[in-house]
C-alpha atoms as a PDB file:
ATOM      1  CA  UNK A   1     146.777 318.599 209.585  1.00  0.00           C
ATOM      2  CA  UNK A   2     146.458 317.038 205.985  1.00  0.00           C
ATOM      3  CA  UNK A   3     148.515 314.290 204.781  1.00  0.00           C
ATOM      4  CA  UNK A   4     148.242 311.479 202.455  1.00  0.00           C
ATOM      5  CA  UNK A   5     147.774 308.143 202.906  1.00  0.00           C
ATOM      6  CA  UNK A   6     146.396 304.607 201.355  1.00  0.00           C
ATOM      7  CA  UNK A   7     142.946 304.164 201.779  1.00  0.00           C
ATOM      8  CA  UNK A   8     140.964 300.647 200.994  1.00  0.00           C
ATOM      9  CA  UNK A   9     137.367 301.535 200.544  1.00  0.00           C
ATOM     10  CA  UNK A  10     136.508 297.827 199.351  1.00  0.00           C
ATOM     11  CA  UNK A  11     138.447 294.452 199.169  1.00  0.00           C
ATOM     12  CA  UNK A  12     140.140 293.643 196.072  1.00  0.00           C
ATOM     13  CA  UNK A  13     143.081 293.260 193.960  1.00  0.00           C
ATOM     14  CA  UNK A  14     145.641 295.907 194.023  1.00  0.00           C
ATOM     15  CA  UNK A  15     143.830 298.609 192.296  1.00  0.00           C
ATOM     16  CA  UNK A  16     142.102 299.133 195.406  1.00  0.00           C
ATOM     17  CA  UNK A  17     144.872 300.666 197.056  1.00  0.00           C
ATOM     18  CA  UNK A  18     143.924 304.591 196.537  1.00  0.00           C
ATOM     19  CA  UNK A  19     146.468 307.041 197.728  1.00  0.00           C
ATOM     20  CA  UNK A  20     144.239 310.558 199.126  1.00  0.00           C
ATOM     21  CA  UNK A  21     144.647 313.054 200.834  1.00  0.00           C
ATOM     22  CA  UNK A  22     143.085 312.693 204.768  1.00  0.00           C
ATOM     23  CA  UNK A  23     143.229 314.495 208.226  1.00  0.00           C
ATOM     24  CA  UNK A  24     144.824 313.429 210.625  1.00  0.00           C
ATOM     25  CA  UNK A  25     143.612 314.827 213.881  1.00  0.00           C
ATOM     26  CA  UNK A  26     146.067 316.391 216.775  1.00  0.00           C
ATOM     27  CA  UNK A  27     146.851 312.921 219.214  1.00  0.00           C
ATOM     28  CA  UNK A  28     144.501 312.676 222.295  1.00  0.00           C
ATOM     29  CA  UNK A  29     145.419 312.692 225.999  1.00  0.00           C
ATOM     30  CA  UNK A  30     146.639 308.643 225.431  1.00  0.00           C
ATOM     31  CA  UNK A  31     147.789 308.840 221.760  1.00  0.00           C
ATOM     32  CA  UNK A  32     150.860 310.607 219.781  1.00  0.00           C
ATOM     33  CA  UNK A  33     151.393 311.381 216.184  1.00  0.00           C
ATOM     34  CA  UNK A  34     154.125 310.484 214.339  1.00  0.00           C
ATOM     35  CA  UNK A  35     154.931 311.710 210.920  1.00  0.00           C
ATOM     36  CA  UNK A  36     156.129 308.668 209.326  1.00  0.00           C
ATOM     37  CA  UNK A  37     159.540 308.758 207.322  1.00  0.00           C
ATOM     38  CA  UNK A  38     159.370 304.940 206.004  1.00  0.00           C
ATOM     39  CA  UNK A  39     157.211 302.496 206.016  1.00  0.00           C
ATOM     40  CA  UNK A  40     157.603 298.468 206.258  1.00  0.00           C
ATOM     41  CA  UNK A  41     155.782 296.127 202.968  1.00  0.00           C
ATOM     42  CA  UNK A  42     154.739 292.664 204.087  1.00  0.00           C
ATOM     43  CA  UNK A  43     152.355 289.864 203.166  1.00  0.00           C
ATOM     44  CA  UNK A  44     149.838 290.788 205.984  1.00  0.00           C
ATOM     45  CA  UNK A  45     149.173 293.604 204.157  1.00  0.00           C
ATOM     46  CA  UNK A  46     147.899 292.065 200.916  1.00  0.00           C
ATOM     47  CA  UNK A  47     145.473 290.191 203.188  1.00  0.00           C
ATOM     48  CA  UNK A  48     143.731 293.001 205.045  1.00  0.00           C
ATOM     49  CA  UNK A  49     143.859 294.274 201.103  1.00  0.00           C
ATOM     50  CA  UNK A  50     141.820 291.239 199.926  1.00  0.00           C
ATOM     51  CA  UNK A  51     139.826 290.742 203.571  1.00  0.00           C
ATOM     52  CA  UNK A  52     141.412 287.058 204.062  1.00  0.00           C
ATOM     53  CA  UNK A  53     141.806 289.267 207.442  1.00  0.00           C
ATOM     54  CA  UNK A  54     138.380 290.999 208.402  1.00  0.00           C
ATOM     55  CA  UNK A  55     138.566 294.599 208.628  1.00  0.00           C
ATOM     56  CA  UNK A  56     135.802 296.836 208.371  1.00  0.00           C
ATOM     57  CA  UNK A  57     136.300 299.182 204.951  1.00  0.00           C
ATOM     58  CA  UNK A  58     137.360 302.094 204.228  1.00  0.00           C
ATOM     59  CA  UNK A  59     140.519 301.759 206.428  1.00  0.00           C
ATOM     60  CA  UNK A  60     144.147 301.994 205.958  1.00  0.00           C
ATOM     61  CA  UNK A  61     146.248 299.796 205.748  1.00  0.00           C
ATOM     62  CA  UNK A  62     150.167 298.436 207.044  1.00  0.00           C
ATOM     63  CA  UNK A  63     151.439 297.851 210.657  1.00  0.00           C
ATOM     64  CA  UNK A  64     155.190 298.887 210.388  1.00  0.00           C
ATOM     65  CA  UNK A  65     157.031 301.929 210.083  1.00  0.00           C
ATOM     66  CA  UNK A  66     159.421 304.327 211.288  1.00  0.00           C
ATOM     67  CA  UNK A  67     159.396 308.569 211.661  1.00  0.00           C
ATOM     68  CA  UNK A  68     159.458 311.135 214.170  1.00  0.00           C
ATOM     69  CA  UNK A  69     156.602 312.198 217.227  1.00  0.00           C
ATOM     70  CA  UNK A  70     155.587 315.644 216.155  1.00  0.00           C
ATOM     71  CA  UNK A  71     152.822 315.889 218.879  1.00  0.00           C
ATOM     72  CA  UNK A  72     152.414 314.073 221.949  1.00  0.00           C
ATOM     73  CA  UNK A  73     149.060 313.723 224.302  1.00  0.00           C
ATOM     74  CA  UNK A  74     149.178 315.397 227.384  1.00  0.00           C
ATOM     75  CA  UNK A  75     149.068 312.195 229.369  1.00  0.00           C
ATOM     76  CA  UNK A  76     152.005 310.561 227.458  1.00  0.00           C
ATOM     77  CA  UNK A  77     155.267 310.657 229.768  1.00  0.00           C
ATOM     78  CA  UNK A  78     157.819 308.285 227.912  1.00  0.00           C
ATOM     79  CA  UNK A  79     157.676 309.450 224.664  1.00  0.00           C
ATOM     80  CA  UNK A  80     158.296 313.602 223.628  1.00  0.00           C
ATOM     81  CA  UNK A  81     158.277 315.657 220.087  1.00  0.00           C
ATOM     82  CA  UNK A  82     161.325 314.810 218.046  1.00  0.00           C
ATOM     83  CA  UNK A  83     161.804 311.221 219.578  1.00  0.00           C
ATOM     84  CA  UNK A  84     162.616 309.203 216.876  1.00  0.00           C
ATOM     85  CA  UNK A  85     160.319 306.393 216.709  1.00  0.00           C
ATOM     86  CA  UNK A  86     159.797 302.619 215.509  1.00  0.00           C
ATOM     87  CA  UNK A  87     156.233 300.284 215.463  1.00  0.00           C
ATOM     88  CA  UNK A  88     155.524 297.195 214.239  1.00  0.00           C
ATOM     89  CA  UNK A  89     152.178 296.177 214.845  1.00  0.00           C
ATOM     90  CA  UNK A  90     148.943 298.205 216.205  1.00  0.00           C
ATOM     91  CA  UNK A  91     146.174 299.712 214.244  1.00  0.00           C
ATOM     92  CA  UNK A  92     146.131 299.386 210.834  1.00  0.00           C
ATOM     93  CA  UNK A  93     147.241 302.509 208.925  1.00  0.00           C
ATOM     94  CA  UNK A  94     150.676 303.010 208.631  1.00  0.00           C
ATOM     95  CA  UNK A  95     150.678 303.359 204.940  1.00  0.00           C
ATOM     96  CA  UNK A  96     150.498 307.192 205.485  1.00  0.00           C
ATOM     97  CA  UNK A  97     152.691 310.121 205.774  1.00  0.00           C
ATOM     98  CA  UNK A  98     151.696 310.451 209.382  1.00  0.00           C
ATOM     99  CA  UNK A  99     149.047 308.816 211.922  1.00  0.00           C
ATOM    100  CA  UNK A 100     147.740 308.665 215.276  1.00  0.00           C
ATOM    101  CA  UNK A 101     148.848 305.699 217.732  1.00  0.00           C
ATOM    102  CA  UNK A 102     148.940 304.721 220.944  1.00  0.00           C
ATOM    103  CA  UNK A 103     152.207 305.053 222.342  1.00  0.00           C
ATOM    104  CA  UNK A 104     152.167 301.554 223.825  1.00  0.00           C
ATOM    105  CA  UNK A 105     152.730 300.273 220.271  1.00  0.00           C
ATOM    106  CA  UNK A 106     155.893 302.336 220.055  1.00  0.00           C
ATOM    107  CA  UNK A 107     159.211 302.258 220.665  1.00  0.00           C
ATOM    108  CA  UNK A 108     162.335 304.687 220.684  1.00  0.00           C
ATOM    109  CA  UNK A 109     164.838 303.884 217.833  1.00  0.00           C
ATOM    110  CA  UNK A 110     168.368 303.926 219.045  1.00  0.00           C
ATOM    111  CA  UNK A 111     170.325 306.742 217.177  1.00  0.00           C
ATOM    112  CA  UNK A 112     172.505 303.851 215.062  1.00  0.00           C
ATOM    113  CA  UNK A 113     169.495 302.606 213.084  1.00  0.00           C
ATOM    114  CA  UNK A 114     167.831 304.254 210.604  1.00  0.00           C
ATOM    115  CA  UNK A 115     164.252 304.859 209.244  1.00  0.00           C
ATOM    116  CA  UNK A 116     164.309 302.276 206.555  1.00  0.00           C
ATOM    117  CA  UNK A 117     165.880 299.680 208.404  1.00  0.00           C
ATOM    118  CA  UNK A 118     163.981 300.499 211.321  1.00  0.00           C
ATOM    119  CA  UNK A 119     160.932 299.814 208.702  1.00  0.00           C
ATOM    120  CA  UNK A 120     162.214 296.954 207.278  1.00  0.00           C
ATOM    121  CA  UNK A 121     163.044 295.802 210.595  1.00  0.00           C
ATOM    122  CA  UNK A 122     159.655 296.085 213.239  1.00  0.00           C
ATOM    123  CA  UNK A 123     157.280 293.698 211.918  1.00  0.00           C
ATOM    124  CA  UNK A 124     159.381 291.045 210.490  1.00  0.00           C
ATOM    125  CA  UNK A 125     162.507 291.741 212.830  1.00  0.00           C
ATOM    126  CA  UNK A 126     160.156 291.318 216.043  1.00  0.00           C
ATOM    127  CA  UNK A 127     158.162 288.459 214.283  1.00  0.00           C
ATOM    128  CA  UNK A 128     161.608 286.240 214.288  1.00  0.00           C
ATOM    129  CA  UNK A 129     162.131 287.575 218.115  1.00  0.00           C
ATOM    130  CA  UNK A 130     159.031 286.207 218.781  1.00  0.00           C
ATOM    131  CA  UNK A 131     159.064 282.382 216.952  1.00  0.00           C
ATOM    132  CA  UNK A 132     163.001 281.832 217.888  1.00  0.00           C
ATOM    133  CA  UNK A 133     162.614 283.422 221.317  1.00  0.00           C
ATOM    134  CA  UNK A 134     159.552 282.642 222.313  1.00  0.00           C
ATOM    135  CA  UNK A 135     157.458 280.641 220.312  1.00  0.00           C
ATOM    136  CA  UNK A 136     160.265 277.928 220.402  1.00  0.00           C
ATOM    137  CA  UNK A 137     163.082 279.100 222.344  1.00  0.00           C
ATOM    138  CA  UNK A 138     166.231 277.616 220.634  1.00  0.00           C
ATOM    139  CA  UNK A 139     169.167 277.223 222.070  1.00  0.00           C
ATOM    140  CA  UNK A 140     171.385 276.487 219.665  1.00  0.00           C
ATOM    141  CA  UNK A 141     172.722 273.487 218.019  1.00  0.00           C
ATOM    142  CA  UNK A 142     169.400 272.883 216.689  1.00  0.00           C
ATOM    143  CA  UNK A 143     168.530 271.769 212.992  1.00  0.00           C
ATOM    144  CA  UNK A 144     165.017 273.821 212.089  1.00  0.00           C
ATOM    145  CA  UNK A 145     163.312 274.357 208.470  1.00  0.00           C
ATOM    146  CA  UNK A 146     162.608 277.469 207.501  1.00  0.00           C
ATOM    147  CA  UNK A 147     159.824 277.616 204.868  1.00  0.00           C
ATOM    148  CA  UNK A 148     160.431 281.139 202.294  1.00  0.00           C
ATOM    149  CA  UNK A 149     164.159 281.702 203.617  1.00  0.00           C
ATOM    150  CA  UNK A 150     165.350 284.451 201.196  1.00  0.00           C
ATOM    151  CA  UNK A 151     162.083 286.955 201.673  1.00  0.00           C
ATOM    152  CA  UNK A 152     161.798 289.483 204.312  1.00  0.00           C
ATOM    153  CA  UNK A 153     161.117 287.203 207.588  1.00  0.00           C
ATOM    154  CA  UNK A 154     163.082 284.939 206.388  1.00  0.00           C
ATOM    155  CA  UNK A 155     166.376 286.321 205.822  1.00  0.00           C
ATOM    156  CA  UNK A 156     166.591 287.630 208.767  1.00  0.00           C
ATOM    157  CA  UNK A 157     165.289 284.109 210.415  1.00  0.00           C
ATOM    158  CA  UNK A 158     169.025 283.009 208.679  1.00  0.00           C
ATOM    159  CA  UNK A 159     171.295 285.575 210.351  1.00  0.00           C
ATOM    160  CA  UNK A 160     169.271 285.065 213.922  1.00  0.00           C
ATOM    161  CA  UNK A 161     169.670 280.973 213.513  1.00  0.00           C
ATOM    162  CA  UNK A 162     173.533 281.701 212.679  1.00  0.00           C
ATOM    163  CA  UNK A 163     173.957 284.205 215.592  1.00  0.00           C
ATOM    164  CA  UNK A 164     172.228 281.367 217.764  1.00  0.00           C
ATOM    165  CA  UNK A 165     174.057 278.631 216.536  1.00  0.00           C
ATOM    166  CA  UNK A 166     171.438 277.276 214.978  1.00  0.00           C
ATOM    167  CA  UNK A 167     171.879 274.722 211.918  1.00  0.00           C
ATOM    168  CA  UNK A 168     168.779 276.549 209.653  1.00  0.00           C
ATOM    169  CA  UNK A 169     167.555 274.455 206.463  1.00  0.00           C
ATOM    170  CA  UNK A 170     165.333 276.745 203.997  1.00  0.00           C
ATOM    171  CA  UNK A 171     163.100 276.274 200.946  1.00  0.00           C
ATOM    172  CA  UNK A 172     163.465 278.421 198.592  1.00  0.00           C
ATOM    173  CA  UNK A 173     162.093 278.868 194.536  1.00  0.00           C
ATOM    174  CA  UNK A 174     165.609 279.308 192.964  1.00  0.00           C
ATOM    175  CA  UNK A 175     169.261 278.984 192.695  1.00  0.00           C
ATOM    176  CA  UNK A 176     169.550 282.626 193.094  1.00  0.00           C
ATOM    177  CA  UNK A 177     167.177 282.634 196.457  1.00  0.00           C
ATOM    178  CA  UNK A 178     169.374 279.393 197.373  1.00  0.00           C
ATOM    179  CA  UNK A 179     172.179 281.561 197.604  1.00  0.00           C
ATOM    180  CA  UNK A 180     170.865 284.446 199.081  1.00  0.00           C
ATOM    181  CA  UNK A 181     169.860 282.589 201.913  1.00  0.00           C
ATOM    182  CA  UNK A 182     173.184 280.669 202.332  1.00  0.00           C
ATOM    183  CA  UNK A 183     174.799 284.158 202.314  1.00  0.00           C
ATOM    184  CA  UNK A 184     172.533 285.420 205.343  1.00  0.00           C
ATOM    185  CA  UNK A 185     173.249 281.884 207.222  1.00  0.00           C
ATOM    186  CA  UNK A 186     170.990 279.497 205.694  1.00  0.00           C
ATOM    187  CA  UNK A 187     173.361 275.941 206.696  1.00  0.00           C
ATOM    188  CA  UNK A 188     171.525 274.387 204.007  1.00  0.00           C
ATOM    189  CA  UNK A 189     168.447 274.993 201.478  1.00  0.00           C
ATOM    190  CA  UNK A 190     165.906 273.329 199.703  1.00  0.00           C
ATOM    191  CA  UNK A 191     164.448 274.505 195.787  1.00  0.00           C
ATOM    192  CA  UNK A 192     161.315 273.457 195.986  1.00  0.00           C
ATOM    193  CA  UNK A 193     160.282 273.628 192.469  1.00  0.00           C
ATOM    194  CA  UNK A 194     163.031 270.405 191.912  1.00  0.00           C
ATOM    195  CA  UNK A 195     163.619 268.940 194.749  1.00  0.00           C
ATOM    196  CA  UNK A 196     161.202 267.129 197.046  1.00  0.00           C
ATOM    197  CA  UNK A 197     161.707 269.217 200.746  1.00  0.00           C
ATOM    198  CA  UNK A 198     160.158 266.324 203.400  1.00  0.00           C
ATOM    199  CA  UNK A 199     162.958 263.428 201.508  1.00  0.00           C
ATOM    200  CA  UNK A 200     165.654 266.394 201.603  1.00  0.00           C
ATOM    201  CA  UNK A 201     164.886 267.023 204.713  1.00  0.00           C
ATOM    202  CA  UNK A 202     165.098 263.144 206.190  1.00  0.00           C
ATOM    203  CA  UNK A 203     168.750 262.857 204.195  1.00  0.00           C
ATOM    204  CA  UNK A 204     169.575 265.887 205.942  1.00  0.00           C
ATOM    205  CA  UNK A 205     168.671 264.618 209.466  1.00  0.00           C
ATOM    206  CA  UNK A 206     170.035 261.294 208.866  1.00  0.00           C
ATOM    207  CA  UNK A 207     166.136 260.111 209.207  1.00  0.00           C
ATOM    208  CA  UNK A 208     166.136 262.105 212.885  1.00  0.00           C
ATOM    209  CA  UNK A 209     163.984 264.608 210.768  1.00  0.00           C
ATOM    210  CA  UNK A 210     162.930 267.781 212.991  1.00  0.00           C
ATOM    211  CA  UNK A 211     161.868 269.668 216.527  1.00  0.00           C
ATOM    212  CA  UNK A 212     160.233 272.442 214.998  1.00  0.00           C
ATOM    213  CA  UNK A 213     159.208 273.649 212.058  1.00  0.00           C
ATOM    214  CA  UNK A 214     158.579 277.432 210.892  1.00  0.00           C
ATOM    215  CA  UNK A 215     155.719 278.010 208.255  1.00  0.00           C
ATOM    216  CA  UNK A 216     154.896 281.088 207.062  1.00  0.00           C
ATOM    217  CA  UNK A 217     153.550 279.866 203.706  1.00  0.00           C
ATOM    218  CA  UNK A 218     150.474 277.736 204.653  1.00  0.00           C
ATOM    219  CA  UNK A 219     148.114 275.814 202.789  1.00  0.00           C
ATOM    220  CA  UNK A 220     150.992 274.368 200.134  1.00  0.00           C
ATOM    221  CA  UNK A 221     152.968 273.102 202.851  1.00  0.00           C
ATOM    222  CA  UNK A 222     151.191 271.977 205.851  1.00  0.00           C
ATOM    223  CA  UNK A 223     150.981 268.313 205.272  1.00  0.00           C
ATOM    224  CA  UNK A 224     154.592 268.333 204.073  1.00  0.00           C
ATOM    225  CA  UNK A 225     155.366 270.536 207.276  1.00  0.00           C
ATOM    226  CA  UNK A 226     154.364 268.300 209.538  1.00  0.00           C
ATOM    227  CA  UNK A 227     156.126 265.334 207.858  1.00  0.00           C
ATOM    228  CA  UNK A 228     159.239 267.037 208.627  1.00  0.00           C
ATOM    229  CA  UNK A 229     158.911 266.545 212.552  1.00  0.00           C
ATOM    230  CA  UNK A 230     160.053 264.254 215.297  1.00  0.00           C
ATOM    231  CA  UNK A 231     157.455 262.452 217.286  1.00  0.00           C
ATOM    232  CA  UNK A 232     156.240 265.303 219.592  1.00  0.00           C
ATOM    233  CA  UNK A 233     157.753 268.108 217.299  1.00  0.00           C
ATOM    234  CA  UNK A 234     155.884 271.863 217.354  1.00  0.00           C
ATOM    235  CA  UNK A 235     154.376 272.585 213.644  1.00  0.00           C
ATOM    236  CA  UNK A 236     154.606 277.440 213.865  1.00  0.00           C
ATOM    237  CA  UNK A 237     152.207 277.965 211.793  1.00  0.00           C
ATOM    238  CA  UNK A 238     152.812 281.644 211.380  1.00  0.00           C
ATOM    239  CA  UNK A 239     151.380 282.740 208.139  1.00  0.00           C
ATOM    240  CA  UNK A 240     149.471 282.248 204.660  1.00  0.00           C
ATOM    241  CA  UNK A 241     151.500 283.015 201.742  1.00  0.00           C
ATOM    242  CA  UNK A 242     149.594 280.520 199.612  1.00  0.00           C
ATOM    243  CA  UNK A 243     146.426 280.102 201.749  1.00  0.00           C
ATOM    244  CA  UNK A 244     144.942 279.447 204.976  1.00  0.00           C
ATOM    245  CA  UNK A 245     145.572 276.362 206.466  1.00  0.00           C
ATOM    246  CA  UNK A 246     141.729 274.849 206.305  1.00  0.00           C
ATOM    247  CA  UNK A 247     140.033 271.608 207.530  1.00  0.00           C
ATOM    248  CA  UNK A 248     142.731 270.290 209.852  1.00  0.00           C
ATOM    249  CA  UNK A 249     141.803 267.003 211.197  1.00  0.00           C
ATOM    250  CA  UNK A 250     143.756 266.209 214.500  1.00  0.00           C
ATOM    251  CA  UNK A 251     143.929 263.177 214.254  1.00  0.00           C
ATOM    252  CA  UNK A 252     146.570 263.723 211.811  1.00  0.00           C
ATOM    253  CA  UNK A 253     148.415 264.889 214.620  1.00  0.00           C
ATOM    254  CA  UNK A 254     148.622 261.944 216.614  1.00  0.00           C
ATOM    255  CA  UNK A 255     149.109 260.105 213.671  1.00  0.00           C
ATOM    256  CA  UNK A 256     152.203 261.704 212.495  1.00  0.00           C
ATOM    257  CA  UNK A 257     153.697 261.501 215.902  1.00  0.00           C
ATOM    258  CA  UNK A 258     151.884 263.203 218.912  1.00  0.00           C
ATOM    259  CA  UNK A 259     152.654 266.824 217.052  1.00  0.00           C
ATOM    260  CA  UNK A 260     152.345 269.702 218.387  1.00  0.00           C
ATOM    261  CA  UNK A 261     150.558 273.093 216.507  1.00  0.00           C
ATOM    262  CA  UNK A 262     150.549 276.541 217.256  1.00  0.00           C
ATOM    263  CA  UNK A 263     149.091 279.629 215.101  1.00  0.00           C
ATOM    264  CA  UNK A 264     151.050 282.739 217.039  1.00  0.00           C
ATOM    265  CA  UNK A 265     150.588 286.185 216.087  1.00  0.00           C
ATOM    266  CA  UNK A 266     152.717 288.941 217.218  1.00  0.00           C
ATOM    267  CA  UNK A 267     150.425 291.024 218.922  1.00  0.00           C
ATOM    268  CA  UNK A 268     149.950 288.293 221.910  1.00  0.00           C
ATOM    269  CA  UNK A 269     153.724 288.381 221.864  1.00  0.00           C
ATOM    270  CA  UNK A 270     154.521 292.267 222.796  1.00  0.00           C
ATOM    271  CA  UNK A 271     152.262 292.406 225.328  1.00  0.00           C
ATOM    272  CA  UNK A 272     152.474 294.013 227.927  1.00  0.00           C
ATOM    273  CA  UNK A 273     154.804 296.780 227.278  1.00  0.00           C
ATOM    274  CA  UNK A 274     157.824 295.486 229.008  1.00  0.00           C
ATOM    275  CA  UNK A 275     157.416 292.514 226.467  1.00  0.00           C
ATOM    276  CA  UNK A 276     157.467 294.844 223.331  1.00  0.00           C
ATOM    277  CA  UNK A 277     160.282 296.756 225.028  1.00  0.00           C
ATOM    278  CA  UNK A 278     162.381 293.771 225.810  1.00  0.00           C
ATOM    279  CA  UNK A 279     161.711 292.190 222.408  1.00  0.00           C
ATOM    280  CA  UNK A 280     162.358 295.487 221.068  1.00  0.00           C
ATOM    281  CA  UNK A 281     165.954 295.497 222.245  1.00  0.00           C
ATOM    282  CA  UNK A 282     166.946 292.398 221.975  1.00  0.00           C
ATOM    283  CA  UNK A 283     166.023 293.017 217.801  1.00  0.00           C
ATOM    284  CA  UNK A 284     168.164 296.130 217.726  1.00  0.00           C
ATOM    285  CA  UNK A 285     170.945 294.906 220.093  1.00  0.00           C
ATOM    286  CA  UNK A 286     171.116 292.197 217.145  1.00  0.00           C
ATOM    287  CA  UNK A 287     171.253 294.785 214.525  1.00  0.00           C
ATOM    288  CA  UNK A 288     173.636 297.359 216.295  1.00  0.00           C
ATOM    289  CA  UNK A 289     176.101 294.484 216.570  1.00  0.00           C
ATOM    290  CA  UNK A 290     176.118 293.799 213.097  1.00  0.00           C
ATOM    291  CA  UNK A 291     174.793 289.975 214.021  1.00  0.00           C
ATOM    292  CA  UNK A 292     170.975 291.239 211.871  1.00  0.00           C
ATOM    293  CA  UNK A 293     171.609 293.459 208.431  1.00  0.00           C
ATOM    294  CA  UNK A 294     168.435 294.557 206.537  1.00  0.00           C
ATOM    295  CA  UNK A 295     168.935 294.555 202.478  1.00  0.00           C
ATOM    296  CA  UNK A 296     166.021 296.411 201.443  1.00  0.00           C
ATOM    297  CA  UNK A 297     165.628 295.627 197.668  1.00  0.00           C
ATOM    298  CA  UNK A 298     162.873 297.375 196.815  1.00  0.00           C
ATOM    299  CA  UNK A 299     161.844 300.765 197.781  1.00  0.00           C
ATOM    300  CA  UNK A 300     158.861 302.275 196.208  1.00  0.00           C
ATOM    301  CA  UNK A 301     156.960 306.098 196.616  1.00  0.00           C
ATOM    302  CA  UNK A 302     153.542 305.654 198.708  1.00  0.00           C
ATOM    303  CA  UNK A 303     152.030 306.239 195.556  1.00  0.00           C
ATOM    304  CA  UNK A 304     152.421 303.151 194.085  1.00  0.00           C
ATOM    305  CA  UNK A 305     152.213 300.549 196.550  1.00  0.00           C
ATOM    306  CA  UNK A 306     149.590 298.720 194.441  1.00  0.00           C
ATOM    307  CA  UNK A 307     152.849 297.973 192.056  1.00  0.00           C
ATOM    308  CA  UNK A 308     154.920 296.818 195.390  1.00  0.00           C
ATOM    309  CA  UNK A 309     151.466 294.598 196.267  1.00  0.00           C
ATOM    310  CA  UNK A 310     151.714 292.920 192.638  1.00  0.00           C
ATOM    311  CA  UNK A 311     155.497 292.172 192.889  1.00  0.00           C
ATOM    312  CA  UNK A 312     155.326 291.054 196.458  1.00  0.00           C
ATOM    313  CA  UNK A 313     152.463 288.551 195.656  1.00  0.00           C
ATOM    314  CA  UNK A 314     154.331 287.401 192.207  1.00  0.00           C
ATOM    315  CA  UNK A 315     157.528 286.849 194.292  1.00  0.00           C
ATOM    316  CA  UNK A 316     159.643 288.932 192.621  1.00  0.00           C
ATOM    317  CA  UNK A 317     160.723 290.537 195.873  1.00  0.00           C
ATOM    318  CA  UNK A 318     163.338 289.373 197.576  1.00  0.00           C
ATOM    319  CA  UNK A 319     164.799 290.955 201.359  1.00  0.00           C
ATOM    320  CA  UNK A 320     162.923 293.919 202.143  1.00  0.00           C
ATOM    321  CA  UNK A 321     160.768 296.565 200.808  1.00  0.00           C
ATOM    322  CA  UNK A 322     159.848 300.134 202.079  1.00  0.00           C
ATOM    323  CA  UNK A 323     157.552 302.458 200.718  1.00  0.00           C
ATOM    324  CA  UNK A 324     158.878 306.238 200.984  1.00  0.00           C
ATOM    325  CA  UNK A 325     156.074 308.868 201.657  1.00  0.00           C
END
């Protein structure tokens, strides 16, 4: 069958992103198609765009999204045509109007949620499963920072630490991001831009300062990161947002207190399937209950998600963003 899709034939700004028209071959005895009905918008996109993230071009690009199986492989048994579906990581390519995947890498969406906040949800809804559940498994009562706590990770990293009773303090770039993040369960937050966020963060703690920290921005805030922590305290390193963390000298570690560091990913996270399942439910048990709400702010057509790339880089964005084939 035809369909379109983004295609990045070299690494670049966002005028590489060229939407054309592709086949997409009938699934294998292993794989099903799904024709996609909305699709998730998040940082790790813009760096498989630029090749921070190797991949060999031209691919697609995008891990998350949400449709419907319109064929199945002959040796697939849990999932059938017309199951309504939900991914969030796998190969790349889900900026399409349908793909190819291995089923493993999918999930059935419970009738309750749909497409767009099923898309809004997989990546960035699994990703706080993973650091709050796993990662670090809080239990509640704990006082965490939060780096970026009105984008998409990061609001819902507020409503999980308020479900868990968990005291979350998160920087943010603005008065109006301040508040957005209170709103979703933020117990405190830090502007950046005027405040200094390792002192606010001692006054805060009453000098205690931290047991983990959650960093999805990177380079900008490592050092600061870590200065944040009690003596043995875990430094998440989970993403880049201003550039990779480079040239990390240990000793720094044992300086600042016998830290701990850990660069997870999601994909060693939903593995094996029973892990993606569980983690799976435990996300949309969260939303079903009302605990997790998804305010997508920003929808675009396929067409242009080189505009989406430019405002998510910018920071314009705030919650979530879909793109609509």
């Amino acid at each position: 069958m035809k369909a379109k899709a983004i295609v990045v034939s070299e690494h670049g700004g966002p005028e590489v992103l060229k939407l054309v028209e592709v086949d997409v071959a009938d699934p294998g005895p292993d794989e099903v198609r799904i024709r996609n009905h909305a699709i998730g918008l998040n940082f790790i996109d813009i760096y498989f765009r630029t090749g921070l993230y190797p991949a060999a071009a031209p691919h697609g690009l995008g891990f998350e999204g949400a449709g419907v199986v319109d064929a199945v492989g002959a040796n697939v048994k849990f999932l059938k045509e017309g199951d309504r579906v939900a991914y969030g990581q796998g190969p790349l390519g889900a900026y399409a109007e349908a793909r190819v995947m291995p089923p493993a890498m999918v999930v059935r969406l419970p009738k309750k949620i749909g497409f767009d906040d099923a898309a809004a949800a997989m990546l960035k809804g699994l990703t706080v499963q993973y650091l709050f559940r796993q990662t670090y498994r809080l239990q509640g009562g704990e006082k965490i920072l939060f780096h970026a706590a009105a984008g998409g990770v990061g609001l819902i990293a507020c409503q999980w630490a308020r479900a868990l009773g968990v005291k979350l303090i998160g920087t943010v770039s603005s008065a109006e991001k301040a508040a957005l993040a209170k709103k979703n369960g933020a117990w405190e937050t830090i502007d950046y831009t005027k405040e200094n966020f390792v002192e606010r963060v001692k006054e805060l703690t009453g000098g205690a300062k931290l047991p983990v920290v959650y960093d999805g921005v990177g380079k900008d805030t490592w050092e600061g990161s870590l200065d944040c922590l009690q003596p043995r305290g875990l430094m998440v390193s989970f993403g880049n947002a201003s550039g990779a963390v480079t040239g990390v000298n240990l000793g720094i570690l044992a300086a600042k207190g016998s830290l701990f560091v850990t660069r997870p990913t999601l994909a060693t996270h939903v593995v094996p399937r029973s892990r993606l399942e569980a983690s799976a439910e435990e996300l949309f048990d969260m939303m079903e209950s009302g605990k997790i709400k998804f305010k997508i702010d920003q929808r675009y057509k396929l067409a242009d998600a080189a505009r989406a790339h430019i405002d998510l880089a910018s920071r314009k964005t705030t919650g979530s963003s879909v793109l609509v084939p």
